[in-house]
C-alpha atoms as a PDB file:
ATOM      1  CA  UNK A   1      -9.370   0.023   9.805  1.00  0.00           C
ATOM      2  CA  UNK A   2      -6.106  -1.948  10.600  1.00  0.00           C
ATOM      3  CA  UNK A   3      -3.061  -1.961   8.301  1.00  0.00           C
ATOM      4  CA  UNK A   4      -2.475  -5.384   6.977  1.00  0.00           C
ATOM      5  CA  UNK A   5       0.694  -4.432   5.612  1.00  0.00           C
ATOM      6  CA  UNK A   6       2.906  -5.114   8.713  1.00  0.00           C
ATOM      7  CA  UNK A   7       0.876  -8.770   9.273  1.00  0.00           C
ATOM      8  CA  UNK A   8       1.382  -9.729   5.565  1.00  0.00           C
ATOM      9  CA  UNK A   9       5.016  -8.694   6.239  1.00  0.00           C
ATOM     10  CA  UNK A  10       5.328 -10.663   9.160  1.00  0.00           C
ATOM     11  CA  UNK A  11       3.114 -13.833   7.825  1.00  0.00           C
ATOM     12  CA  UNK A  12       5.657 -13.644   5.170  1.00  0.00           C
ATOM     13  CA  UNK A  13       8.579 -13.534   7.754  1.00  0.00           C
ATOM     14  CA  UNK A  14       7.542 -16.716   9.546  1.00  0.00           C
ATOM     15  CA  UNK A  15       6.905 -20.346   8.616  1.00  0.00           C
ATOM     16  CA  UNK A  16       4.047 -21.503   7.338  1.00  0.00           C
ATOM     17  CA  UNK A  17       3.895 -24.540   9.935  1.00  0.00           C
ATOM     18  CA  UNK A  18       5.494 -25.085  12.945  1.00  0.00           C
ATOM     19  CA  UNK A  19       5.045 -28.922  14.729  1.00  0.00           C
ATOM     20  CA  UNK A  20       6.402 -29.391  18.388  1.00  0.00           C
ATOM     21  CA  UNK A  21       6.015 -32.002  21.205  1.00  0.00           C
ATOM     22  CA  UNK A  22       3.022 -29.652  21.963  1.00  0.00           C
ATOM     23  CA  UNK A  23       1.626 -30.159  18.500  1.00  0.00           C
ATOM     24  CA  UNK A  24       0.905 -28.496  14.921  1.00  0.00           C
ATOM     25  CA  UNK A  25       0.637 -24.744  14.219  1.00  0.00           C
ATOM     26  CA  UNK A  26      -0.440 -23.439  10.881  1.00  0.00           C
ATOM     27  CA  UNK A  27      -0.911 -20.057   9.320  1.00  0.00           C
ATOM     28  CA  UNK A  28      -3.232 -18.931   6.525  1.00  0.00           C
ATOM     29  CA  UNK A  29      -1.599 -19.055   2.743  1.00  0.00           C
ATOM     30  CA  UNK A  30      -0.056 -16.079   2.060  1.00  0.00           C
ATOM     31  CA  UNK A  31      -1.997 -15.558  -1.127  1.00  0.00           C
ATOM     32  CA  UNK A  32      -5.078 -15.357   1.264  1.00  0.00           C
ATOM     33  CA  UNK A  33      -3.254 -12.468   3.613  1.00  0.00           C
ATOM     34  CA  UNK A  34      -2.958 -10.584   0.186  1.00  0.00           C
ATOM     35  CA  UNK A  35      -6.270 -11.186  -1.332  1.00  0.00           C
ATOM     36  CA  UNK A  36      -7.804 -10.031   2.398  1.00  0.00           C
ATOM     37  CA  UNK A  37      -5.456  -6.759   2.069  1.00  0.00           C
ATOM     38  CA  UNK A  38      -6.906  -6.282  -1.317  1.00  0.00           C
ATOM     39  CA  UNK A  39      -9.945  -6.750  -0.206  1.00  0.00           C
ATOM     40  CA  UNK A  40      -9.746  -4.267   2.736  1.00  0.00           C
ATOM     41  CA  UNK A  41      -8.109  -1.791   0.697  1.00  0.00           C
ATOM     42  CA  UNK A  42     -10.979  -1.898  -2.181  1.00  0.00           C
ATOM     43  CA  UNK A  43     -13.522  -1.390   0.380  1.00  0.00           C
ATOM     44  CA  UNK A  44     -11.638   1.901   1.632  1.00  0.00           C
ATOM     45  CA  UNK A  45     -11.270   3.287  -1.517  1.00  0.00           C
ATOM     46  CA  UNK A  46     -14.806   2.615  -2.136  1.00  0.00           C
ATOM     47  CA  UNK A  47     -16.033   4.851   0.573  1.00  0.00           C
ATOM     48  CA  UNK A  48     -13.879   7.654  -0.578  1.00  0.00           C
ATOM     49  CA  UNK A  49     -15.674  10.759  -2.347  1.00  0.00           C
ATOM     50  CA  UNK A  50     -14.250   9.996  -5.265  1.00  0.00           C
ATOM     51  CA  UNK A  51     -14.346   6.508  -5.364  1.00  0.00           C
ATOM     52  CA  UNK A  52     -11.339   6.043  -7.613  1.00  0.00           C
ATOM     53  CA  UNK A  53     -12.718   8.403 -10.651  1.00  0.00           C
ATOM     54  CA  UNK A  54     -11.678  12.215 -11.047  1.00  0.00           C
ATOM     55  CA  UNK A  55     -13.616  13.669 -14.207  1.00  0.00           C
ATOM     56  CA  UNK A  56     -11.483  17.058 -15.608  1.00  0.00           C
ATOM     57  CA  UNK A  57     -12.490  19.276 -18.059  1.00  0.00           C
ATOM     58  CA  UNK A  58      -9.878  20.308 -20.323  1.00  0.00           C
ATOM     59  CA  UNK A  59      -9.997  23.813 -22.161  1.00  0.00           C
ATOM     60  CA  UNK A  60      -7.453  23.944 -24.934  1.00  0.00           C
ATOM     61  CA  UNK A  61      -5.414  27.161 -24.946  1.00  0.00           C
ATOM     62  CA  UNK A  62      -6.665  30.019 -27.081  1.00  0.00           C
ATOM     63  CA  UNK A  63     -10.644  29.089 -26.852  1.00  0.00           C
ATOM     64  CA  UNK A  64     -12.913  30.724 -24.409  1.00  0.00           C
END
């Protein structure tokens, strides 16, 4: 799975629209690059053994 990281850094690096004599270039909100990262990153920790949840049992000192 790609890192989004570096392309939310750069989308965040570059303007949001560009117009030349060739014509109009937009890129995606920046608010959508993040909620796709989430996204992404949700579904990896999803497939994880764990899946975000560690149960511990705790023994209090001095009881067997």
């Amino acid at each position: 799975m790609p890192d989004l990281s570096e392309t939310i850094e750069t989308a965040a690096a570059t303007p949001a629209e560009v117009t030349t004599d060739e014509g109009n270039v937009k890129e995606r909100p920046l608010d959508e690059l993040i909620q796709a990262d989430q996204y992404l990153q949700g579904k990896s920790a999803a497939t994880k053994k764990h899946r975000g949840l560690r149960f511990t049992k705790l023994v209090p000192p001095g009881t067997v």
